[in-house]
PDB file of N, CA and C in Angstrom:
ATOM      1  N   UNK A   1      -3.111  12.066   7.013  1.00  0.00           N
ATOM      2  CA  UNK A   1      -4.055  11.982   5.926  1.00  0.00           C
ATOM      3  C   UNK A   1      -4.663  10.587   5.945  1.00  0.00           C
ATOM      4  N   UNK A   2      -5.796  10.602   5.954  1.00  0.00           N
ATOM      5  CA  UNK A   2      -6.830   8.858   5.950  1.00  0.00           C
ATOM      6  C   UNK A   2      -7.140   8.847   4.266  1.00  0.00           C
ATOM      7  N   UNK A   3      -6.834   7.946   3.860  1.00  0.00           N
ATOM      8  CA  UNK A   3      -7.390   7.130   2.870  1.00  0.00           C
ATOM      9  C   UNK A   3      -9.022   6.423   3.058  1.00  0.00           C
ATOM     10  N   UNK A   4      -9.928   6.575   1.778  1.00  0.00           N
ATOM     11  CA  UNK A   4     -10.779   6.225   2.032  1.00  0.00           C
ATOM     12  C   UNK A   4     -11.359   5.468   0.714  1.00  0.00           C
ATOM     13  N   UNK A   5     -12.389   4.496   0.460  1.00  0.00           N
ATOM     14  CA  UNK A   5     -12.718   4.018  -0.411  1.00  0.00           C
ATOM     15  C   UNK A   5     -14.218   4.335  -0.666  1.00  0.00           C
ATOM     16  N   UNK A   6     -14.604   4.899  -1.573  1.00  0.00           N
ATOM     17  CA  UNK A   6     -16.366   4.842  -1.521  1.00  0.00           C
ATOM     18  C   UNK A   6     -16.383   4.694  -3.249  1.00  0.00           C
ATOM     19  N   UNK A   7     -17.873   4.064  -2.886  1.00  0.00           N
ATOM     20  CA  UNK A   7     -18.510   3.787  -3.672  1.00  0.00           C
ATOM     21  C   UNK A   7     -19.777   4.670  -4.185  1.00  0.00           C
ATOM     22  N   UNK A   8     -19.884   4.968  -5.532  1.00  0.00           N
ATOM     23  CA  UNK A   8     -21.080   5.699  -5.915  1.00  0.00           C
ATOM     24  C   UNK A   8     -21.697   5.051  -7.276  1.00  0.00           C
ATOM     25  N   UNK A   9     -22.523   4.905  -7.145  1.00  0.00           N
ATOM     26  CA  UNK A   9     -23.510   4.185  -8.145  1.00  0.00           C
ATOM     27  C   UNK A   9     -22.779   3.058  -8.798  1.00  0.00           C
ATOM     28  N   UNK A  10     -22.313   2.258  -8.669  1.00  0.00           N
ATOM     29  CA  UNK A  10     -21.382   1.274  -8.651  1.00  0.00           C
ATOM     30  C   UNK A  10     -20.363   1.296  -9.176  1.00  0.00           C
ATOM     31  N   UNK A  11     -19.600   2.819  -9.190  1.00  0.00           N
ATOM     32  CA  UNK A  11     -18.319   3.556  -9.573  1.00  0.00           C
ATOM     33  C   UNK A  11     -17.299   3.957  -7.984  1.00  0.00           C
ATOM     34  N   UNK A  12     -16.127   3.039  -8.221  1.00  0.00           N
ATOM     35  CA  UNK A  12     -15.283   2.980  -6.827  1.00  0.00           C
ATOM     36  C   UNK A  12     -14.683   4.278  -6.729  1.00  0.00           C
ATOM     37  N   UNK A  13     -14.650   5.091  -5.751  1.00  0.00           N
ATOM     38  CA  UNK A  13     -13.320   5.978  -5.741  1.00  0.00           C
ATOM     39  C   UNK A  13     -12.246   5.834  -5.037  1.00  0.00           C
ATOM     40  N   UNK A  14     -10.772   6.258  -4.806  1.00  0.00           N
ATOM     41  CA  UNK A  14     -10.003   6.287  -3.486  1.00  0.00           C
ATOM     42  C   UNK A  14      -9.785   7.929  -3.591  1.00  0.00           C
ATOM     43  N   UNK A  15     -10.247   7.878  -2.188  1.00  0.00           N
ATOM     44  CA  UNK A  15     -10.107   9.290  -2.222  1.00  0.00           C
ATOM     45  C   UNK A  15      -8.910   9.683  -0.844  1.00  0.00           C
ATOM     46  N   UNK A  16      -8.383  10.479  -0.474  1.00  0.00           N
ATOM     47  CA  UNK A  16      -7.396  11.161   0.453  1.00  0.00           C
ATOM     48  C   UNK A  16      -7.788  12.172   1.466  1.00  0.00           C
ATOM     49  N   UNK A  17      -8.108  12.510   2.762  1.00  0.00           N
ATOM     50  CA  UNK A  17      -9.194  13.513   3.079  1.00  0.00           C
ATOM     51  C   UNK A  17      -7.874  13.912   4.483  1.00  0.00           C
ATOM     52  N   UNK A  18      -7.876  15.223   4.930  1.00  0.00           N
ATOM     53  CA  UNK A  18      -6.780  15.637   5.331  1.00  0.00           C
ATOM     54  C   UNK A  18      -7.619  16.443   6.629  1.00  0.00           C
ATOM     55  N   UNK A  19      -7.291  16.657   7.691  1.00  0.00           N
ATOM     56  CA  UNK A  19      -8.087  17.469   8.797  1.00  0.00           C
ATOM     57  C   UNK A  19      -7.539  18.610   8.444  1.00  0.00           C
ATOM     58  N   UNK A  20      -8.149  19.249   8.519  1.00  0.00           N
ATOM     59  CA  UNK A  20      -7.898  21.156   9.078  1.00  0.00           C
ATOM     60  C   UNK A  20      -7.935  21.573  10.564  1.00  0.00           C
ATOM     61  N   UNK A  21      -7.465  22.472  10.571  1.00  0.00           N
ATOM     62  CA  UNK A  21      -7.353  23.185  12.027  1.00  0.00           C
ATOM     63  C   UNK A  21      -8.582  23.975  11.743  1.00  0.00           C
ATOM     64  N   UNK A  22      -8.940  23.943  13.274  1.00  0.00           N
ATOM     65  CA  UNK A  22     -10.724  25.101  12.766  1.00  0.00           C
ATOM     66  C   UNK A  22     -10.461  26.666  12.605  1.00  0.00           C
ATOM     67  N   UNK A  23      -9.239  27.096  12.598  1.00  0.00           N
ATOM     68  CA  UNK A  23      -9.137  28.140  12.480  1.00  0.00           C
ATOM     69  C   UNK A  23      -8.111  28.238  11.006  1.00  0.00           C
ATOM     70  N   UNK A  24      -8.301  27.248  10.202  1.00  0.00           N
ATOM     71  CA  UNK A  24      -7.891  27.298   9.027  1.00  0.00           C
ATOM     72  C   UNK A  24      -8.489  28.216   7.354  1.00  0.00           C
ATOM     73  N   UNK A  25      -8.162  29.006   7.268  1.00  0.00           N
ATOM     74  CA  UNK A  25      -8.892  29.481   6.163  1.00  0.00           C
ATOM     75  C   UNK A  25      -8.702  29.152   4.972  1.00  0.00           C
ATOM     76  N   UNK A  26     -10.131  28.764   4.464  1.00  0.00           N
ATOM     77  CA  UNK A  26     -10.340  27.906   2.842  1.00  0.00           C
ATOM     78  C   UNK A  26     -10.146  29.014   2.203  1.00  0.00           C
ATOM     79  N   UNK A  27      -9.667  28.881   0.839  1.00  0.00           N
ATOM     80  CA  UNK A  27      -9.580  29.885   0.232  1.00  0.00           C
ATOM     81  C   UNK A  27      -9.439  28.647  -1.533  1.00  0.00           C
ATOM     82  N   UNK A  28      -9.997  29.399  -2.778  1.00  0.00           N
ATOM     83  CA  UNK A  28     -10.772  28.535  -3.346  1.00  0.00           C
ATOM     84  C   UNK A  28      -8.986  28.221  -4.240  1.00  0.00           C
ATOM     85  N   UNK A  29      -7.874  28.181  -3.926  1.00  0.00           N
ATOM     86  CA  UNK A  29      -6.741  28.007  -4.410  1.00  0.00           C
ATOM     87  C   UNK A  29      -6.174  26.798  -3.678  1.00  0.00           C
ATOM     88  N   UNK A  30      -6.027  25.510  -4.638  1.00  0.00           N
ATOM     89  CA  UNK A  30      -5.433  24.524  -3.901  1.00  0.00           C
ATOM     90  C   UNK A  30      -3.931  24.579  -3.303  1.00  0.00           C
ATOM     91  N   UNK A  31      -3.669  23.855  -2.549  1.00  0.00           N
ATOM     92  CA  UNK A  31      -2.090  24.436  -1.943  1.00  0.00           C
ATOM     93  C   UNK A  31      -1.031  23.329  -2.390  1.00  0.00           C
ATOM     94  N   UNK A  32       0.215  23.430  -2.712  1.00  0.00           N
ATOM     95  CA  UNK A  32       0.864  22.694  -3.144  1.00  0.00           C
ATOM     96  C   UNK A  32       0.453  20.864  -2.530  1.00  0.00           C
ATOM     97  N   UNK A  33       0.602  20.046  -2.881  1.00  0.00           N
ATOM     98  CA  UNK A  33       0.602  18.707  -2.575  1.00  0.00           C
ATOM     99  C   UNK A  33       2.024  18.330  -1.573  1.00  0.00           C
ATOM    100  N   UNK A  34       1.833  17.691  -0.537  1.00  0.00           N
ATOM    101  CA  UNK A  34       3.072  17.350   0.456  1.00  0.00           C
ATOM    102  C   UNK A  34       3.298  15.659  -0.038  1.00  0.00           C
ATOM    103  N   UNK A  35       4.529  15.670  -0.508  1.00  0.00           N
ATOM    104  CA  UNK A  35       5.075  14.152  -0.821  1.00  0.00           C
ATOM    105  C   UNK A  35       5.105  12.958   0.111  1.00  0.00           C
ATOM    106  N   UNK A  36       4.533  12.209   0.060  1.00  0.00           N
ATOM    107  CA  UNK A  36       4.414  11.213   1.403  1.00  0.00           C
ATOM    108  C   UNK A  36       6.099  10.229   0.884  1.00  0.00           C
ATOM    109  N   UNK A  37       6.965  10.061   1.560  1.00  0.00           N
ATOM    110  CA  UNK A  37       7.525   8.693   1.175  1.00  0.00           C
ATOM    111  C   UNK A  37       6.975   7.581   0.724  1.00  0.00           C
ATOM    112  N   UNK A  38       6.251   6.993   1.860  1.00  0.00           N
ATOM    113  CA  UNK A  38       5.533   5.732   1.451  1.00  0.00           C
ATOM    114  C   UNK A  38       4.425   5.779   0.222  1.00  0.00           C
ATOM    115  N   UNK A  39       3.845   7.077  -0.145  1.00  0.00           N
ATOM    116  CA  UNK A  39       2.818   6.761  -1.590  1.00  0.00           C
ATOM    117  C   UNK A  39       3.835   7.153  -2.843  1.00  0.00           C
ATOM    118  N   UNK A  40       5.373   6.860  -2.903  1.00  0.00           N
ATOM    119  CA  UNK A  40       5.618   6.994  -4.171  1.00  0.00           C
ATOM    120  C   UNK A  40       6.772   6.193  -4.085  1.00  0.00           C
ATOM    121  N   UNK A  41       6.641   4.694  -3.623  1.00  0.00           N
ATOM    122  CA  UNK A  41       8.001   4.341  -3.145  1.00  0.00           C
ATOM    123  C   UNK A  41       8.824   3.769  -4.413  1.00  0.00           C
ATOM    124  N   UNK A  42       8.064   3.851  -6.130  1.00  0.00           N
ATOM    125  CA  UNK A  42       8.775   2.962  -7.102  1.00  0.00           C
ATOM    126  C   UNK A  42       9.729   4.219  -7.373  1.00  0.00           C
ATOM    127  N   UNK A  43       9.918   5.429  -6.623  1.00  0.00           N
ATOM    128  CA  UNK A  43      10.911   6.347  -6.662  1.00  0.00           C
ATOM    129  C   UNK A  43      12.327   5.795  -6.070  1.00  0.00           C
ATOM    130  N   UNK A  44      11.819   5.103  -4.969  1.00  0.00           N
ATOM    131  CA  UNK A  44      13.110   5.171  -3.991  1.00  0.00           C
ATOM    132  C   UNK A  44      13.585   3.967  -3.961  1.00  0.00           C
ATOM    133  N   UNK A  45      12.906   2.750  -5.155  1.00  0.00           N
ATOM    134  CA  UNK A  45      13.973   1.462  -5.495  1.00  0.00           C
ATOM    135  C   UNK A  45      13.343   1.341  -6.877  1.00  0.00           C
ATOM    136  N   UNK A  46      14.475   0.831  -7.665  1.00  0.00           N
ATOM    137  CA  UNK A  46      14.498   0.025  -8.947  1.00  0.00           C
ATOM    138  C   UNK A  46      13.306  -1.043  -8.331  1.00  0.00           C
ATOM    139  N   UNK A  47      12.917  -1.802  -9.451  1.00  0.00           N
ATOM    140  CA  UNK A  47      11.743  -3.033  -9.380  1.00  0.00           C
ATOM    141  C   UNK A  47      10.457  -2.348  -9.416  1.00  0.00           C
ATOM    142  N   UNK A  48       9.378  -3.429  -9.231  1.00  0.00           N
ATOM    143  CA  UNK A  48       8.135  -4.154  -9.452  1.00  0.00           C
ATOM    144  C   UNK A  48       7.774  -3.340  -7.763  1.00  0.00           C
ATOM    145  N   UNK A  49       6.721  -2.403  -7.607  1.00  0.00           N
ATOM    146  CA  UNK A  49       5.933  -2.027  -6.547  1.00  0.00           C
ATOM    147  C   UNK A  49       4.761  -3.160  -6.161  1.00  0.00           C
ATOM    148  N   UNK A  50       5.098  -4.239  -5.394  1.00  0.00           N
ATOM    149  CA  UNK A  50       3.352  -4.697  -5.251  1.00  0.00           C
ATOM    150  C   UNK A  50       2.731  -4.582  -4.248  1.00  0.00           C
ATOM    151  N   UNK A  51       1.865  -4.088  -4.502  1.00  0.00           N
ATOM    152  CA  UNK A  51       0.374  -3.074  -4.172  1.00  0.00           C
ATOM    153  C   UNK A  51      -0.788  -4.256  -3.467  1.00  0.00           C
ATOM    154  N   UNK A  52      -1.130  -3.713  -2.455  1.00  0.00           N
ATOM    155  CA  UNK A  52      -1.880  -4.236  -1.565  1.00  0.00           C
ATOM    156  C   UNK A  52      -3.554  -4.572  -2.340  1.00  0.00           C
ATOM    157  N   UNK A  53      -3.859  -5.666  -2.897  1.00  0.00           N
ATOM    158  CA  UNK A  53      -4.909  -6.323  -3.212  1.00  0.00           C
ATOM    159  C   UNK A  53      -6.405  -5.743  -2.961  1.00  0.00           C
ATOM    160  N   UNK A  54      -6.291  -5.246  -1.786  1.00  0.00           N
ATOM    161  CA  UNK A  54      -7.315  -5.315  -0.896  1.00  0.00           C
ATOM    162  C   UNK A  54      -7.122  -4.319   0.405  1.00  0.00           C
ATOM    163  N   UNK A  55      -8.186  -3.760   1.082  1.00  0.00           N
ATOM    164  CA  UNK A  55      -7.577  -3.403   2.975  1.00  0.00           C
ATOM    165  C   UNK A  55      -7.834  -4.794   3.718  1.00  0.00           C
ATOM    166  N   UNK A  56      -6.966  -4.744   4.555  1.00  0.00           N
ATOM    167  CA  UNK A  56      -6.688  -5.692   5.629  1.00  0.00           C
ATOM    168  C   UNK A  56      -5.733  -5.858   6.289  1.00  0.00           C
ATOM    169  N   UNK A  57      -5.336  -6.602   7.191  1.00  0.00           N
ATOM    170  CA  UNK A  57      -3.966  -6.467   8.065  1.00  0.00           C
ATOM    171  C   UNK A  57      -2.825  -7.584   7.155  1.00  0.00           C
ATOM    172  N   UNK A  58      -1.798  -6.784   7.541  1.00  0.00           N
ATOM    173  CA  UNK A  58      -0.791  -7.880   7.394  1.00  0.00           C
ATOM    174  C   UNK A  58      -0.367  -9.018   8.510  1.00  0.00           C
ATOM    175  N   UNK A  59      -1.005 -10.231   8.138  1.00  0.00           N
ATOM    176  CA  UNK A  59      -0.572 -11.384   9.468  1.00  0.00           C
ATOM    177  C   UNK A  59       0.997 -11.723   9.492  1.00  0.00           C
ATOM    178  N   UNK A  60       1.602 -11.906   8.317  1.00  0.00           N
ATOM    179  CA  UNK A  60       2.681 -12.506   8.591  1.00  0.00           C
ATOM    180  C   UNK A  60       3.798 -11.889   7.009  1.00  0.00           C
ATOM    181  N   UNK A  61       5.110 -11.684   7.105  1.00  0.00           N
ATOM    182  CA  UNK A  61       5.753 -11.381   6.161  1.00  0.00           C
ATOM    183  C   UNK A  61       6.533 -12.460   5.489  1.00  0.00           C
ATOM    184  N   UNK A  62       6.835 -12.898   4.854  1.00  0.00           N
ATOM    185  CA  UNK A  62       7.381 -14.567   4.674  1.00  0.00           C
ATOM    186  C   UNK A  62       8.768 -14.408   3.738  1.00  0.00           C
ATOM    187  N   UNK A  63       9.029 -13.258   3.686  1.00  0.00           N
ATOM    188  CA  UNK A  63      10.563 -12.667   2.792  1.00  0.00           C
ATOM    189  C   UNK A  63      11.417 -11.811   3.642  1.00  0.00           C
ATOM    190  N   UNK A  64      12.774 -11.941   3.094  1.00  0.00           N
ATOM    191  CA  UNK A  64      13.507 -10.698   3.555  1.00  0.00           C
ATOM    192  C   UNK A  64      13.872  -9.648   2.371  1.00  0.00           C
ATOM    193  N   UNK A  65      14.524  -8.702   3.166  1.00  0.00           N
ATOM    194  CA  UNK A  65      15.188  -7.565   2.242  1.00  0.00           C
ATOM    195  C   UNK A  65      16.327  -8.517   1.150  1.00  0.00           C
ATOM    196  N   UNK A  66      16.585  -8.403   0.229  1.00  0.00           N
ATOM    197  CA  UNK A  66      17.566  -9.347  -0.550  1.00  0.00           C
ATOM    198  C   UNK A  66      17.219 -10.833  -0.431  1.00  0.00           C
ATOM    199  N   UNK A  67      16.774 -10.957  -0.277  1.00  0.00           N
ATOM    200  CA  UNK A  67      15.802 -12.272  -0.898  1.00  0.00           C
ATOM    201  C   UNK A  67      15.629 -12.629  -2.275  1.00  0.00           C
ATOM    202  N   UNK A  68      15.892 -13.795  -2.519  1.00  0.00           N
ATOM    203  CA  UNK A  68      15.842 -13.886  -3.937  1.00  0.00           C
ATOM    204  C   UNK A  68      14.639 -15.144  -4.120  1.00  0.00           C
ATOM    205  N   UNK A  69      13.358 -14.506  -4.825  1.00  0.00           N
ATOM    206  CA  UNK A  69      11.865 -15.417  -4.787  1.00  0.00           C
ATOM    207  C   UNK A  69      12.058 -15.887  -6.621  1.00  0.00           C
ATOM    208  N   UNK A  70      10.903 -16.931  -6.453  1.00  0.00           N
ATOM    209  CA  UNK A  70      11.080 -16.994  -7.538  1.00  0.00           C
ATOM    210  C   UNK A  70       9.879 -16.809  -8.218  1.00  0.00           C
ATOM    211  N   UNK A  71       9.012 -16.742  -9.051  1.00  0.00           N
ATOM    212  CA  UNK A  71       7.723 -16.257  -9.456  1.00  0.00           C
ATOM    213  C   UNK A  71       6.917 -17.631  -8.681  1.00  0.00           C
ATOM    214  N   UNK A  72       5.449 -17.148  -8.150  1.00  0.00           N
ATOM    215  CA  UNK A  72       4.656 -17.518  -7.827  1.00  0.00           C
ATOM    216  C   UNK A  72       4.991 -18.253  -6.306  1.00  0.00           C
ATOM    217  N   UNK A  73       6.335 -17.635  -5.835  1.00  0.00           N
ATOM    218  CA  UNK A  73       6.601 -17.486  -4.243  1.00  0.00           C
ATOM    219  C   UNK A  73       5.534 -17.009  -3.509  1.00  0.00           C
ATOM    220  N   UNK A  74       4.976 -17.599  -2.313  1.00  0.00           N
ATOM    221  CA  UNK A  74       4.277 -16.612  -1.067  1.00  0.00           C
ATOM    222  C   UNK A  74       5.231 -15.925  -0.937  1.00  0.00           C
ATOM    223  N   UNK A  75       5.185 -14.306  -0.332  1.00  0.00           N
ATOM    224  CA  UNK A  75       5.716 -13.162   0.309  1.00  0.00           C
ATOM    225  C   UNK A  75       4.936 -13.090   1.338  1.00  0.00           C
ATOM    226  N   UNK A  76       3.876 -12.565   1.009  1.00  0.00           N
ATOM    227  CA  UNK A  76       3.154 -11.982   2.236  1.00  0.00           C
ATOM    228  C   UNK A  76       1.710 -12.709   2.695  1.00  0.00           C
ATOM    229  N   UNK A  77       1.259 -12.568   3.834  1.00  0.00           N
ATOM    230  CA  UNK A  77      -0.033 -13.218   4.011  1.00  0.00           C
ATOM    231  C   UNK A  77      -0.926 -11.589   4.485  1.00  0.00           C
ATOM    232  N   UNK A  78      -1.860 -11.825   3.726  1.00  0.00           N
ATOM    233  CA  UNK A  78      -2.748 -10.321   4.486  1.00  0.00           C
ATOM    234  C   UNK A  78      -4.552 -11.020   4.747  1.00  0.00           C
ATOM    235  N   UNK A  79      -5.107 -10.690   5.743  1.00  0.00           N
ATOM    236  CA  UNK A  79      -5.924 -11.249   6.244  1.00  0.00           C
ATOM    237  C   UNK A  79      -7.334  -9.662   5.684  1.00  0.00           C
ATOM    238  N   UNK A  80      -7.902 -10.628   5.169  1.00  0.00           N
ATOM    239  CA  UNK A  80      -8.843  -9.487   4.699  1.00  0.00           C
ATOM    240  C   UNK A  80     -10.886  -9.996   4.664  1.00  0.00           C
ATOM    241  N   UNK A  81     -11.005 -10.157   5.649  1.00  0.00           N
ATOM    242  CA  UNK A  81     -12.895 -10.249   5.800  1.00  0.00           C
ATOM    243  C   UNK A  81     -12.387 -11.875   6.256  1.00  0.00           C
ATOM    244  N   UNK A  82     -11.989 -12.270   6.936  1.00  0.00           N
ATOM    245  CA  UNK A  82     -11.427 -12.922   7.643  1.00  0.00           C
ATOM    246  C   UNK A  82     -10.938 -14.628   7.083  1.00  0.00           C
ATOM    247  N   UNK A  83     -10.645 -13.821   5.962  1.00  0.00           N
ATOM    248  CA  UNK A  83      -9.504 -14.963   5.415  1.00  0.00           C
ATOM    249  C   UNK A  83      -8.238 -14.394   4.926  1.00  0.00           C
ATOM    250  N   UNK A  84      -7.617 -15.672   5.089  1.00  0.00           N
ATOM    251  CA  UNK A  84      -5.736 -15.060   4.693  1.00  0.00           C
ATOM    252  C   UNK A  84      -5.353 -15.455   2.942  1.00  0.00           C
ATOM    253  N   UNK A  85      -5.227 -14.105   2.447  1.00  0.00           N
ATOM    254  CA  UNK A  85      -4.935 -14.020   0.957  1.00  0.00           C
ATOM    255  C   UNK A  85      -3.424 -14.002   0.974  1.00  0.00           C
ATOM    256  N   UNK A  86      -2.649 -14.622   0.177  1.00  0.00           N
ATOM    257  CA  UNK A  86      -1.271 -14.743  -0.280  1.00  0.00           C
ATOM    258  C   UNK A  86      -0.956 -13.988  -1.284  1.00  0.00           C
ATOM    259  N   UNK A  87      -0.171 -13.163  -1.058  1.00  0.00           N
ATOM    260  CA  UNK A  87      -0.034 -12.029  -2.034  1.00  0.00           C
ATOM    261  C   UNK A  87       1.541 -12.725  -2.733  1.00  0.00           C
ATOM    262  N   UNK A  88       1.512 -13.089  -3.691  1.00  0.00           N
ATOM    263  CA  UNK A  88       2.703 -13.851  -4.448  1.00  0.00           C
ATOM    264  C   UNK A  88       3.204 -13.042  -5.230  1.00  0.00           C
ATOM    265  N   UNK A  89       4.739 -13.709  -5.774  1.00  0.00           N
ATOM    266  CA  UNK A  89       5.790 -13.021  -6.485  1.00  0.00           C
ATOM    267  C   UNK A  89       5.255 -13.436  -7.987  1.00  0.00           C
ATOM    268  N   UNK A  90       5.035 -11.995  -8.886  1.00  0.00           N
ATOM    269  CA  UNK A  90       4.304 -12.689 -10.332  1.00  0.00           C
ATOM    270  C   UNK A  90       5.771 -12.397 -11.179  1.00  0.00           C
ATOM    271  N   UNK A  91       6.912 -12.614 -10.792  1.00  0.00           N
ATOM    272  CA  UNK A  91       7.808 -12.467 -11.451  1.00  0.00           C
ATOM    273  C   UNK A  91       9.268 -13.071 -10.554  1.00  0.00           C
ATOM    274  N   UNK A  92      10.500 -13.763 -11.302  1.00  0.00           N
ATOM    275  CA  UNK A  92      11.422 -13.779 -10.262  1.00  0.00           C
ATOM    276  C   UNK A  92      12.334 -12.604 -10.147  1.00  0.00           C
ATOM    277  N   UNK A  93      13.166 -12.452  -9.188  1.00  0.00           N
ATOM    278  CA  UNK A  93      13.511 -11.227  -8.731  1.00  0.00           C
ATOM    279  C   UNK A  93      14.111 -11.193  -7.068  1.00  0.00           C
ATOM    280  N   UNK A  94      14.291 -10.496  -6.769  1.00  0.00           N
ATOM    281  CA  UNK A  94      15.093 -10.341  -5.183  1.00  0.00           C
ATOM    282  C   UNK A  94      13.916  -8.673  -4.694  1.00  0.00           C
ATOM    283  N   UNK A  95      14.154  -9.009  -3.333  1.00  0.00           N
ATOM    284  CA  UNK A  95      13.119  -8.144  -2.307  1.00  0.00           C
ATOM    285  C   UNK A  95      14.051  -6.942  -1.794  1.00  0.00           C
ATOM    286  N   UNK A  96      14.122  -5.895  -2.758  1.00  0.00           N
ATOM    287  CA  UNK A  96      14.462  -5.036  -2.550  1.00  0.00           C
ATOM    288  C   UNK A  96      14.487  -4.217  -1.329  1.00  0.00           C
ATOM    289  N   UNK A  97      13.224  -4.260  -0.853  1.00  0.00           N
ATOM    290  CA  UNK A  97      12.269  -3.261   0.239  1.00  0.00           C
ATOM    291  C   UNK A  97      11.051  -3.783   0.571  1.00  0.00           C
ATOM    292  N   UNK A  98      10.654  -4.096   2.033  1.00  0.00           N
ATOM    293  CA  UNK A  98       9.599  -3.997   2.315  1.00  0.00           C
ATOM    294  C   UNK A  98       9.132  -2.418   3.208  1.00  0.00           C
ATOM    295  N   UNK A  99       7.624  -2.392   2.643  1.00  0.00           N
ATOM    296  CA  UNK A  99       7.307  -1.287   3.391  1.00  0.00           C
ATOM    297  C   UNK A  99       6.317  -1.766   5.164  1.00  0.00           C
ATOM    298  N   UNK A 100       6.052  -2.662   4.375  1.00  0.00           N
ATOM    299  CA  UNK A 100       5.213  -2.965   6.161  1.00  0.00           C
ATOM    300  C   UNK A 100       5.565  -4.045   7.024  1.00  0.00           C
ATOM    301  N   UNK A 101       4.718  -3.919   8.107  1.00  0.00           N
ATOM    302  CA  UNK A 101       5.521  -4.933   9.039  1.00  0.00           C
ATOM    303  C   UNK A 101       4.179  -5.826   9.555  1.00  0.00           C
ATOM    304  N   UNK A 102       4.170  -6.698  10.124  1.00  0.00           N
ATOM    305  CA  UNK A 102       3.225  -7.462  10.570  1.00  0.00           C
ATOM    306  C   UNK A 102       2.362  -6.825  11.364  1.00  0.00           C
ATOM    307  N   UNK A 103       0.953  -7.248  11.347  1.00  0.00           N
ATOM    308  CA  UNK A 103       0.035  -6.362  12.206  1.00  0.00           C
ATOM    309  C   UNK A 103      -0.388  -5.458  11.960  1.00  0.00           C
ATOM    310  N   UNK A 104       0.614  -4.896  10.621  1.00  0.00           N
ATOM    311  CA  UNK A 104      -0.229  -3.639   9.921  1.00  0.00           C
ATOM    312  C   UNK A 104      -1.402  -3.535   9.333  1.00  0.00           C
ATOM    313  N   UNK A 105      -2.200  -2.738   9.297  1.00  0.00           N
ATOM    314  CA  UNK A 105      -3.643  -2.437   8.502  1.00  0.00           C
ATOM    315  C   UNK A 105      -2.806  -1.488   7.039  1.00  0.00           C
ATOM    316  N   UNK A 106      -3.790  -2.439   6.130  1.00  0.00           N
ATOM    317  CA  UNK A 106      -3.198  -1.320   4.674  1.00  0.00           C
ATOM    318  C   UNK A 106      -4.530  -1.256   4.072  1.00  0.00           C
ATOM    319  N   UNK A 107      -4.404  -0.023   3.256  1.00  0.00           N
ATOM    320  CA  UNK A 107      -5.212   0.166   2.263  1.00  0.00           C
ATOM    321  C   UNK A 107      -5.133  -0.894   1.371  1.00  0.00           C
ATOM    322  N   UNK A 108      -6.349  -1.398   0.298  1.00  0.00           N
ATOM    323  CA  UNK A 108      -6.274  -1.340  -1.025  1.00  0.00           C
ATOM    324  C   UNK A 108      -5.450  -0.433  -1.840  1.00  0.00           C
ATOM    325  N   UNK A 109      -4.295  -0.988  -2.673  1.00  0.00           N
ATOM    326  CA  UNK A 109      -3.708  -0.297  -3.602  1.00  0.00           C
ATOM    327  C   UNK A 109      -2.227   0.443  -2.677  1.00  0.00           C
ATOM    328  N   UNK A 110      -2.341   0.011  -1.155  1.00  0.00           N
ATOM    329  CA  UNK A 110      -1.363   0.526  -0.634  1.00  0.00           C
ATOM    330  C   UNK A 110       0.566  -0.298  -1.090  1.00  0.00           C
ATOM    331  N   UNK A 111       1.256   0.360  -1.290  1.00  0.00           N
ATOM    332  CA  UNK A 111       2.640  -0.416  -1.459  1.00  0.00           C
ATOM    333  C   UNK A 111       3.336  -1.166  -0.580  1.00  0.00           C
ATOM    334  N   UNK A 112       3.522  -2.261  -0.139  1.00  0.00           N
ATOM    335  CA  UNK A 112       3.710  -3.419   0.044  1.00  0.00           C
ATOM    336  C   UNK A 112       5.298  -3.915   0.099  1.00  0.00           C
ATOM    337  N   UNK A 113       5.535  -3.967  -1.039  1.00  0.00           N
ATOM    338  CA  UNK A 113       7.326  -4.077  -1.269  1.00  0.00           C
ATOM    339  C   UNK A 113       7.633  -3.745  -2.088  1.00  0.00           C
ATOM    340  N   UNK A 114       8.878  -3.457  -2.947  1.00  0.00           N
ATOM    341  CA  UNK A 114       9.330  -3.817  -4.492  1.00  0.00           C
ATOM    342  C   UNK A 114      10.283  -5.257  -4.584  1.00  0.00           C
ATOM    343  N   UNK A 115       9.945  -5.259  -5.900  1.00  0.00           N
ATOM    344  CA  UNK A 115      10.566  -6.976  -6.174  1.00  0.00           C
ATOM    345  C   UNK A 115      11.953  -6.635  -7.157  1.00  0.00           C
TER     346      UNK A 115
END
C-alpha cells in the first residue's frame, strides 16, 4: 500500500491507494481493512508515538532501545528538501521502540518511535 499526500484547493489530504490485480472484481462493498503493524504501533508499546514531521529520509538515529532522553534530546535526524531537521524528545522518558532505521524514506505523520 503507497501513502500519498495531495493537495486540493489548499485542503491537504493523506490518502492510502492499494493496487489491484486486473482481474480483480470491484464490487460497490468495501472489504474488511488489513492491520498494518507499523500504522498502529501506540498498540504494541506503552508511551508517546512520535510521528514523522514531514517525508524525508532518515540520515542518522541518535538513541537506543532503553535509552533514557531527557526532554528536548536530539533522537533522530531526518533530511527533508535538503536540510537535516532534528526531531527531539518533547518529554523525558526512555526509547521504548524504534520503528526505522537509517536511510529510510518516511511519510509525513509516519511512526518513528515511542518514548
Amino acid at each position: 500500500m503507497k501513502k500519498y499526500e495531495i493537495e486540493i484547493d489548499g485542503q491537504v489530504y493523506h490518502v492510502k491507494v492499494r493496487e489491484l490485480p486486473d482481474d480483480a472484481v470491484m464490487t460497490g462493498e468495501p472489504k474488511p481493512a488489513v492491520k498494518e503493524t507499523a500504522a498502529d504501533p501506540g498498540t504494541l508499546e506503552e508511551g508517546k508515538t512520535m510521528l514523522a514531521p514531514m517525508a524525508g529520509t532518515i540520515l542518522r538515529i541518535l538513541v537506543k532501545e532503553g535509552q533514557h532522553v531527557k526532554k528536548g534530546d536530539n533522537l533522530i535526524i531526518l533530511e527533508a528538501m535538503k536540510m537535516e531537521n532534528e526531531i527531539v524528545a518533547d518529554e523525558d522518558g526512555i526509547i521504548r521502540r524504534i520503528f526505522v532505521q537509517a536511510n529510510d524514506n518516511v511519510e509525513s505523520d509516519q511512526p518513528l518511535l515511542v518514548l
